[in-house]
C-alpha atoms as a PDB file:
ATOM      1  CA  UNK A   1     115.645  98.545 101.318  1.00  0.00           C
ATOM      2  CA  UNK A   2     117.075  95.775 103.204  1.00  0.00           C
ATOM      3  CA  UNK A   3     114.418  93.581 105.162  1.00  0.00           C
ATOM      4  CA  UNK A   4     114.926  93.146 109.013  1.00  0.00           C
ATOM      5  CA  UNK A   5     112.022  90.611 109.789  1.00  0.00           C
ATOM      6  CA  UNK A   6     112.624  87.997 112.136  1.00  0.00           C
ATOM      7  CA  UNK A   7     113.544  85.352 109.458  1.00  0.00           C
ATOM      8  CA  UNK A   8     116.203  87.794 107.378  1.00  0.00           C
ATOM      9  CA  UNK A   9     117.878  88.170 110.320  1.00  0.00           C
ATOM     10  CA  UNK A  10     118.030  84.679 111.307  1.00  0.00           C
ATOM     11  CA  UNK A  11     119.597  84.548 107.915  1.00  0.00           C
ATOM     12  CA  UNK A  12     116.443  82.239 106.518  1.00  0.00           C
ATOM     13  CA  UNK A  13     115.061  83.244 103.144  1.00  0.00           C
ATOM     14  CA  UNK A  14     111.868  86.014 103.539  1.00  0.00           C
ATOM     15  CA  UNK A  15     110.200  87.022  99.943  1.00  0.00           C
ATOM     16  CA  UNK A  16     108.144  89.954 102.079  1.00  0.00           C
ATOM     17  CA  UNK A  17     108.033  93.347 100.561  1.00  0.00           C
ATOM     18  CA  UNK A  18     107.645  96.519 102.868  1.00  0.00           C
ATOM     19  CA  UNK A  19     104.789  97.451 104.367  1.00  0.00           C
ATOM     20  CA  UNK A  20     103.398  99.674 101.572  1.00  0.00           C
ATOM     21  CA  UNK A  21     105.569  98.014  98.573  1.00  0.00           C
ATOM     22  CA  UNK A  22     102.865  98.287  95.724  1.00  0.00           C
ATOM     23  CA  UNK A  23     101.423 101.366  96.840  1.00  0.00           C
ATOM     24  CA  UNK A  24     101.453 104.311  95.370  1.00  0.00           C
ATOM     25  CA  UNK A  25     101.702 107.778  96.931  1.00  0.00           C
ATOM     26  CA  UNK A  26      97.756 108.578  95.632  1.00  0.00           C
ATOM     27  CA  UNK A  27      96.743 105.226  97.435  1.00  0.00           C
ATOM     28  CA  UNK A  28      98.659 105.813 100.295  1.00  0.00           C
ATOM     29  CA  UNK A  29      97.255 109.143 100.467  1.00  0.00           C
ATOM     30  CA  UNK A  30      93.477 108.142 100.148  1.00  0.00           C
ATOM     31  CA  UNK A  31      93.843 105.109 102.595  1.00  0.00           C
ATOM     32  CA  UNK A  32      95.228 108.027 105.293  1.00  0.00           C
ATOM     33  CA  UNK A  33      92.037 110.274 104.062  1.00  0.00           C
ATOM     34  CA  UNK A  34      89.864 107.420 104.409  1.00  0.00           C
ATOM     35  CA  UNK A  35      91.081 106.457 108.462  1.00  0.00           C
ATOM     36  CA  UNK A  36      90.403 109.733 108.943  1.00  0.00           C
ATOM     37  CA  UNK A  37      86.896 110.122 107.852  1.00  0.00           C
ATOM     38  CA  UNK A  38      86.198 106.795 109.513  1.00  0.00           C
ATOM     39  CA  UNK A  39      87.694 108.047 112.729  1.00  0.00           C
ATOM     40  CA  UNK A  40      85.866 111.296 113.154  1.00  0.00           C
ATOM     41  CA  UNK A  41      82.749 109.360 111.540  1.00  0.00           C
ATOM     42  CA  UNK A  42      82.617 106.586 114.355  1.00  0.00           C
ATOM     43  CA  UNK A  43      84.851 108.601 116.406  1.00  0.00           C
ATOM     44  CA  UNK A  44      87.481 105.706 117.011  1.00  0.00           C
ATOM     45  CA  UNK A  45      89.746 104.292 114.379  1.00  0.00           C
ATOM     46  CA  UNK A  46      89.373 101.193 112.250  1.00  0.00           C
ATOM     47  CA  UNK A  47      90.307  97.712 113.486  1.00  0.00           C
ATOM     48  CA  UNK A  48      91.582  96.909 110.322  1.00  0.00           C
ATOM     49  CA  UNK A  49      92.248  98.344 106.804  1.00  0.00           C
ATOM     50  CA  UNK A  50      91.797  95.848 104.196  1.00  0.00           C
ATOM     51  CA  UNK A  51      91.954  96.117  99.873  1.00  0.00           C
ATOM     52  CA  UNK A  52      88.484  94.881  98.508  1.00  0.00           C
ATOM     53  CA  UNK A  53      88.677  94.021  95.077  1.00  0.00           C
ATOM     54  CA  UNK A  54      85.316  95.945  93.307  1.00  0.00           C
ATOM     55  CA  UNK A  55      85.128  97.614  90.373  1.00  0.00           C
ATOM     56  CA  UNK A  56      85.892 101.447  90.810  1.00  0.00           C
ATOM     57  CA  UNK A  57      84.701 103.003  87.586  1.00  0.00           C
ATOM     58  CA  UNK A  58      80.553 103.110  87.567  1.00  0.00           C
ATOM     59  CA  UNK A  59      79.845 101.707  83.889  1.00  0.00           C
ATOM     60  CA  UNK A  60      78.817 104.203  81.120  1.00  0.00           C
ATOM     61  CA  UNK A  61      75.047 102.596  80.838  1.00  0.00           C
ATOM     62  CA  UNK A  62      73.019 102.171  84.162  1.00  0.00           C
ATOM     63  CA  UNK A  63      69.473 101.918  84.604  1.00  0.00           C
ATOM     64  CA  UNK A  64      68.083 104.610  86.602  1.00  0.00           C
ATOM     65  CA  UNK A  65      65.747 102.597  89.407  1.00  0.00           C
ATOM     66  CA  UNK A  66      64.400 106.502  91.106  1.00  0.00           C
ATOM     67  CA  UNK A  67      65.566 109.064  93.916  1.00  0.00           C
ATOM     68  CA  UNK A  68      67.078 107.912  96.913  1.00  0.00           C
ATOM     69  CA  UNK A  69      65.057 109.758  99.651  1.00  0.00           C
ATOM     70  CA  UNK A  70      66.778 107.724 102.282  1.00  0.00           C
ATOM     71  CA  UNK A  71      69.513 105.669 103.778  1.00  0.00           C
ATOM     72  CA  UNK A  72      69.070 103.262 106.504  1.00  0.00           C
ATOM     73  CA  UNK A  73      72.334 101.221 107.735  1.00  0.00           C
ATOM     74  CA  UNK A  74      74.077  99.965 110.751  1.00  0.00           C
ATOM     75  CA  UNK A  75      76.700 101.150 112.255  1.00  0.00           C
ATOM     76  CA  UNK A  76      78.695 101.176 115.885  1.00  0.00           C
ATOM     77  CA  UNK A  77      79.440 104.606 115.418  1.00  0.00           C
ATOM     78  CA  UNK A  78      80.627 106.111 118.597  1.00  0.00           C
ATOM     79  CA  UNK A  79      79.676 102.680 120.505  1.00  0.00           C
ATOM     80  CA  UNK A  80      82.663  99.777 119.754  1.00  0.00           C
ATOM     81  CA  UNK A  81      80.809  96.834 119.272  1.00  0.00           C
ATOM     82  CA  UNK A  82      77.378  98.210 119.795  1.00  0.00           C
ATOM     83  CA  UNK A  83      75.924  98.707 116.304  1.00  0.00           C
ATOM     84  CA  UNK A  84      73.312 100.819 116.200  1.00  0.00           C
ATOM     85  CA  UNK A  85      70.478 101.095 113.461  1.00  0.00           C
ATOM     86  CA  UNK A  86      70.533 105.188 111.380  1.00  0.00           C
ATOM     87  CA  UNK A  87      68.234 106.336 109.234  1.00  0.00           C
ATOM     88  CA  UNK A  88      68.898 109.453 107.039  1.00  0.00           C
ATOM     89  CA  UNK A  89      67.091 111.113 104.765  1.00  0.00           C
ATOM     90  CA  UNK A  90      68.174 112.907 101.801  1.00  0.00           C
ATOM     91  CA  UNK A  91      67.297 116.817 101.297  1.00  0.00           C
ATOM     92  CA  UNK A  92      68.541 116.383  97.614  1.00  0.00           C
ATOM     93  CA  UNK A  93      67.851 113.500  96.684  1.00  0.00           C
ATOM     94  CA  UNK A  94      70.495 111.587  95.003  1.00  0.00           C
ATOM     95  CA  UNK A  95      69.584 109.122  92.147  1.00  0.00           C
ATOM     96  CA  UNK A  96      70.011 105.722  92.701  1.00  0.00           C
ATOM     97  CA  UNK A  97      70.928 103.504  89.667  1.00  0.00           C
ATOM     98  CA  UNK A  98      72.650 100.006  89.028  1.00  0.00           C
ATOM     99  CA  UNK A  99      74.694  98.030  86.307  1.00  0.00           C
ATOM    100  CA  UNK A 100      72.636  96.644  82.928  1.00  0.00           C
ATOM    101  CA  UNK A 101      72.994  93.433  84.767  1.00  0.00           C
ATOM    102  CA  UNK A 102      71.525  94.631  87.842  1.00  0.00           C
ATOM    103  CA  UNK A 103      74.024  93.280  90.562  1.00  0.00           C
ATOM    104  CA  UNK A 104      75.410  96.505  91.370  1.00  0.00           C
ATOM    105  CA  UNK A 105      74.157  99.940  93.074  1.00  0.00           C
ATOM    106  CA  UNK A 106      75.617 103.002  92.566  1.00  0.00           C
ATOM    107  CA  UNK A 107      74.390 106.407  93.898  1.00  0.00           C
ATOM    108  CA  UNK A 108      74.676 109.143  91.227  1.00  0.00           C
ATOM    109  CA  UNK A 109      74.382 113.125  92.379  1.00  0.00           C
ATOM    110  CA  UNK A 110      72.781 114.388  95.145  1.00  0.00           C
ATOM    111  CA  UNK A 111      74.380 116.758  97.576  1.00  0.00           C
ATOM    112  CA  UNK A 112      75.304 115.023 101.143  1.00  0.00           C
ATOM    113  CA  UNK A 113      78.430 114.925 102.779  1.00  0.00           C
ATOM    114  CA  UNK A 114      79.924 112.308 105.415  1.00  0.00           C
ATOM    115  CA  UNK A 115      81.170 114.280 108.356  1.00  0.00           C
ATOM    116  CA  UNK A 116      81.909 113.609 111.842  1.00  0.00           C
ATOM    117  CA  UNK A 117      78.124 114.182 112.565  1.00  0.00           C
ATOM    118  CA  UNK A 118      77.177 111.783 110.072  1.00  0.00           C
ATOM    119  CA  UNK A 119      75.495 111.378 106.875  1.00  0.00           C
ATOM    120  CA  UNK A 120      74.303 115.560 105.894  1.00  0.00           C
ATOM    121  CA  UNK A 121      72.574 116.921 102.948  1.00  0.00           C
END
């Protein structure tokens, strides 16, 4: 693919790659699941996609810290720029667990859903 940007056409020297170079179909596919949920979560779309770098595999020893009977977090949901306080509690309660080391939650089980009405189950 030939690039077009402002400085290849100028005839400078450009190193970019095209939007999406390094991406794989799967990722690509997951960041367009991912708007989505976040735009018929907070009913209008993201200002900004960014990657995070985190680890994406829960370890294979945690230490089980009890049920999570709750969720509380902030959110502008529906309101751009007006975060709002939710509180949600869980009819199934998940377990909530973190890393050996302790620095990292994870929520394990449970049966809620994220949906355009928010946080069920």
């Amino acid at each position: 693919m030939t690039c077009t940007c402002s400085q290849c056409v100028a005839g400078g020297k450009c190193d970019a790659r095209p939007v999406g170079a390094g991406i794989n179909i799967v990722q690509i596919r997951h960041m367009q699941q991912g708007r989505n949920l976040y735009c018929a979560f907070n009913r209008f779309g993201p200002s900004r996609v960014r990657r995070v770098a985190h680890s994406r595999v829960i370890p294979p020893i945690v230490v089980e810290l009890g049920e999570l009977v709750g969720v509380m977090y902030r959110s502008d949901k529906g309101r751009p720029g007006q975060p709002r306080t939710y509180i949600h509690q869980m009819e199934d309660p998940p377990r909530l667990v973190s890393n050996v080391e302790g620095t990292q939650l994870y929520i394990v089980g449970g049966s809620y859903r994220v949906t355009p009405r928010g946080i069920e189950g």
